[in-house]
N, C-alpha and C. Protein backbone atom coordinates (compact mmCIF):
# COMPACT_ATOMS: atom_id res chain seq x y z
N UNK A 1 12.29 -11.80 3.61
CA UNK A 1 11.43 -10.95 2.81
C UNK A 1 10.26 -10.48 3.67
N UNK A 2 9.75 -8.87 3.42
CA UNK A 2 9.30 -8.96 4.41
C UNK A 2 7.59 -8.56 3.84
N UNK A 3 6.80 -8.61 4.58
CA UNK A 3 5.27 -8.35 3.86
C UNK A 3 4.93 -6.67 3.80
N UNK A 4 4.41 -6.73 2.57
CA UNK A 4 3.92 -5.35 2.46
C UNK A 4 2.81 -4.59 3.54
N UNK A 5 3.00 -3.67 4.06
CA UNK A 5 1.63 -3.21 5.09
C UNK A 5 1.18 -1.88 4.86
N UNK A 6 0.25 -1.63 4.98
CA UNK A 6 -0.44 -0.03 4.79
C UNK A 6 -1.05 -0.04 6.44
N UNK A 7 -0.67 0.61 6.49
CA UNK A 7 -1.11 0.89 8.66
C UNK A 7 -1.00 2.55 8.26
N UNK A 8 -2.00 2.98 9.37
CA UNK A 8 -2.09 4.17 9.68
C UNK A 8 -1.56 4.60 11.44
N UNK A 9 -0.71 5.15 11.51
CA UNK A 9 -0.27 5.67 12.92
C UNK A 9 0.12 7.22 13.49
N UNK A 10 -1.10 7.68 14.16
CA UNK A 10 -0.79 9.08 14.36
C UNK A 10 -1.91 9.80 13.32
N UNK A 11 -0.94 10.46 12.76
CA UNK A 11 -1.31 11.45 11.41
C UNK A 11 -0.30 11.11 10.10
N UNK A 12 -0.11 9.69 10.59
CA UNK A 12 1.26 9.29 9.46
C UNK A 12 0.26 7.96 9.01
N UNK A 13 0.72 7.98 7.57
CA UNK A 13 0.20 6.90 6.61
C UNK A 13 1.40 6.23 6.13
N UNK A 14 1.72 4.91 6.45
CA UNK A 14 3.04 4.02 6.28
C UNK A 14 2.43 3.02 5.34
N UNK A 15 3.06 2.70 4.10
CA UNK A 15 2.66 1.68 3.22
C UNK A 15 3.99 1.69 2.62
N UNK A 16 4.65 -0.31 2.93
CA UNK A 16 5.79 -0.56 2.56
C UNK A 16 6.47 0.21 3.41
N UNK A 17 8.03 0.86 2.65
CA UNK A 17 8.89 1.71 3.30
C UNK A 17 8.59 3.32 2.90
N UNK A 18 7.59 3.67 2.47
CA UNK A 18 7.30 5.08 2.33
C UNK A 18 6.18 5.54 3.30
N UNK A 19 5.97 6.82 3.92
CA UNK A 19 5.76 7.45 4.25
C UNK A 19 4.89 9.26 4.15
N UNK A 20 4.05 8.86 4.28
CA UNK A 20 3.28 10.56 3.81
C UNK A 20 2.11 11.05 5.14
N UNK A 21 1.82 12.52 4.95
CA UNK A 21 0.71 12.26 6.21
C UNK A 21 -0.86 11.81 5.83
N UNK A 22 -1.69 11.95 6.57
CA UNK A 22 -2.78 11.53 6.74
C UNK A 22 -3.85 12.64 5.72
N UNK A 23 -4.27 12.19 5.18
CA UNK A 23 -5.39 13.04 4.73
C UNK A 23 -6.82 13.26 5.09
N UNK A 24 -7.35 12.25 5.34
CA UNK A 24 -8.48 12.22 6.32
C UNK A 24 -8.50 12.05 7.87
N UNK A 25 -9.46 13.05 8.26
CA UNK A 25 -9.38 13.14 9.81
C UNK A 25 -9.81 11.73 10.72
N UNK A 26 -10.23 10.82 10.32
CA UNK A 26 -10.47 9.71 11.04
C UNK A 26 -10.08 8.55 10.68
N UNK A 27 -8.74 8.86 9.13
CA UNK A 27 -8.21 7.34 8.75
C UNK A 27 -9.32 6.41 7.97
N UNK A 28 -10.67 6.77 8.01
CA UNK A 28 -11.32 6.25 7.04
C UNK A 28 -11.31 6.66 5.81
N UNK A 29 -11.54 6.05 4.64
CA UNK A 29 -11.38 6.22 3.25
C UNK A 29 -10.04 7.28 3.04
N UNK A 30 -9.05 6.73 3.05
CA UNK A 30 -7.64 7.35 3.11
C UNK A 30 -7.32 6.56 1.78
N UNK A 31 -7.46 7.74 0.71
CA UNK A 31 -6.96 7.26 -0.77
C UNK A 31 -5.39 6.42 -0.98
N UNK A 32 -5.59 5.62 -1.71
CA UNK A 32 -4.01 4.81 -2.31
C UNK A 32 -4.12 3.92 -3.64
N UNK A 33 -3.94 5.03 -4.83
CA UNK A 33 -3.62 4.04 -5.95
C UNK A 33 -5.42 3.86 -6.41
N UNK A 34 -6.49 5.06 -6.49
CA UNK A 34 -7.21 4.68 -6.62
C UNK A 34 -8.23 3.64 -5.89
N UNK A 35 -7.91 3.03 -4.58
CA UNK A 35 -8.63 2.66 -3.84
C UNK A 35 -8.70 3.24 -2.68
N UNK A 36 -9.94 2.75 -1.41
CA UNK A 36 -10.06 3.99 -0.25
C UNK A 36 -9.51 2.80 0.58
N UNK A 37 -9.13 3.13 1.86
CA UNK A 37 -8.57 2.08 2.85
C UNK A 37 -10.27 2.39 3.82
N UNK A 38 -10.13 0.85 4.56
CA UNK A 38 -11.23 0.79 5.27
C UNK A 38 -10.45 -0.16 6.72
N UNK A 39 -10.79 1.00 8.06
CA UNK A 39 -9.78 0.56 9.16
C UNK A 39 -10.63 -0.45 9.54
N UNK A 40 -12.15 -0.80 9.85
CA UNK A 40 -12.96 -1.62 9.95
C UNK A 40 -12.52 -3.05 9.55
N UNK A 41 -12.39 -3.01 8.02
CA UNK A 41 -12.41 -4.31 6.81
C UNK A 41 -10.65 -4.51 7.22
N UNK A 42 -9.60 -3.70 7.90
CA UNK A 42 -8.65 -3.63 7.54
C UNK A 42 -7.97 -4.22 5.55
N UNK A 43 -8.51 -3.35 5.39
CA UNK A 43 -8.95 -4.03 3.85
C UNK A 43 -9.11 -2.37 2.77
N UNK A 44 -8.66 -2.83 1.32
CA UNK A 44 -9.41 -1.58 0.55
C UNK A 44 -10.31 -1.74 0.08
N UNK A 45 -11.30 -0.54 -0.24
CA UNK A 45 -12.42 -0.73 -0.99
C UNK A 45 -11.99 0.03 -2.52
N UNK A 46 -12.92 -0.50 -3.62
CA UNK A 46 -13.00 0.16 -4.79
C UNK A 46 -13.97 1.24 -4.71
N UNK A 47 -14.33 1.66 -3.86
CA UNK A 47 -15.00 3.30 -3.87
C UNK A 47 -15.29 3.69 -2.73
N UNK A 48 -15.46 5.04 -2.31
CA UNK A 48 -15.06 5.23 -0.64
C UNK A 48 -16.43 5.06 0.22
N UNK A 49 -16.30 4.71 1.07
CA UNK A 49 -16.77 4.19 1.94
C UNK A 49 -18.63 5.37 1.90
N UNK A 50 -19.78 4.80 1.93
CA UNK A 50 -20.81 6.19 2.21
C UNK A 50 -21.31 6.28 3.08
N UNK A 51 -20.21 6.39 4.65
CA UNK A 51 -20.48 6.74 5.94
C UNK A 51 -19.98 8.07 6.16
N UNK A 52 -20.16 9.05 6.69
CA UNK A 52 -19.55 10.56 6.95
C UNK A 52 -18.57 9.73 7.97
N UNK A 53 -18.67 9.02 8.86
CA UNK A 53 -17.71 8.51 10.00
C UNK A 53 -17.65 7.42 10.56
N UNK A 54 -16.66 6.91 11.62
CA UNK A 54 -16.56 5.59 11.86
C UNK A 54 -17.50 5.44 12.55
N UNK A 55 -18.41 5.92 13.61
CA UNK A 55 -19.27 6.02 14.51
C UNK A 55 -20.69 5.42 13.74
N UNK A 56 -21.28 6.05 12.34
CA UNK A 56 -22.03 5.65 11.41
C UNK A 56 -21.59 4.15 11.11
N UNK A 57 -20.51 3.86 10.92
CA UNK A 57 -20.12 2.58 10.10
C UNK A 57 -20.81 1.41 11.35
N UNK A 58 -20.29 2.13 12.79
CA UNK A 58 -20.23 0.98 13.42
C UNK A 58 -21.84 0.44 13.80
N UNK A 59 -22.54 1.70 14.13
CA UNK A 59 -23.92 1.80 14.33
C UNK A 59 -24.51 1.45 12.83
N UNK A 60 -24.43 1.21 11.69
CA UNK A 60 -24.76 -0.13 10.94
C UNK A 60 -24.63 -1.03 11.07
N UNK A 61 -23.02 -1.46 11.47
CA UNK A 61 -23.12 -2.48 11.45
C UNK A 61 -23.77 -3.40 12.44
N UNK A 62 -24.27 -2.70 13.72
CA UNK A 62 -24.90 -2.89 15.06
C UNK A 62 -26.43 -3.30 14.55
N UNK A 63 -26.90 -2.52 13.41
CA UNK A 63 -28.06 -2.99 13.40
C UNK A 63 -28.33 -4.03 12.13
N UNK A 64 -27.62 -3.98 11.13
CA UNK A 64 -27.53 -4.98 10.21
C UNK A 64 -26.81 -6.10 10.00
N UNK A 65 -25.82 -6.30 11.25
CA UNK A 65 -24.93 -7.05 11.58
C UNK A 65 -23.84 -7.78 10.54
N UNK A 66 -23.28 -6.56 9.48
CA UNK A 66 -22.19 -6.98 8.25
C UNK A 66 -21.87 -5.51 7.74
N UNK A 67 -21.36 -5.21 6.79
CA UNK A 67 -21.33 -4.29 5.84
C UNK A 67 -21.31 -4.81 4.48
């Protein structure tokens, strides 16, 4: 049996055995089922992320050291 995964590769969004493309340009907050994916948390959130980009996310977390 094998484990469920949501991975992003390319411009392709793979969760389970289906397949669709990418909707956001940097793979952050990439909608599924009502939640946003977060490549950081490798994890979903219940509402999308309020960084414009990963560059923002990371430079928080640089100075507050969490999210």
């Amino acid at each position: 049996m094998a484990v469920w995964r949501f991975s992003i590769q390319g411009s392709q969004v793979q969760y389970g055995e289906q397949t669709r493309s990418r909707l956001c340009r940097n793979g952050c907050n990439e909608p599924f089922k009502n939640r946003f994916w977060c490549p950081k948390l490798q994890w979903f959130r219940p509402e999308a992320c309020p960084f414009a980009n990963r560059r923002e996310c990371e430079n928080y977390v640089a100075m507050c050291g969490c999210l």
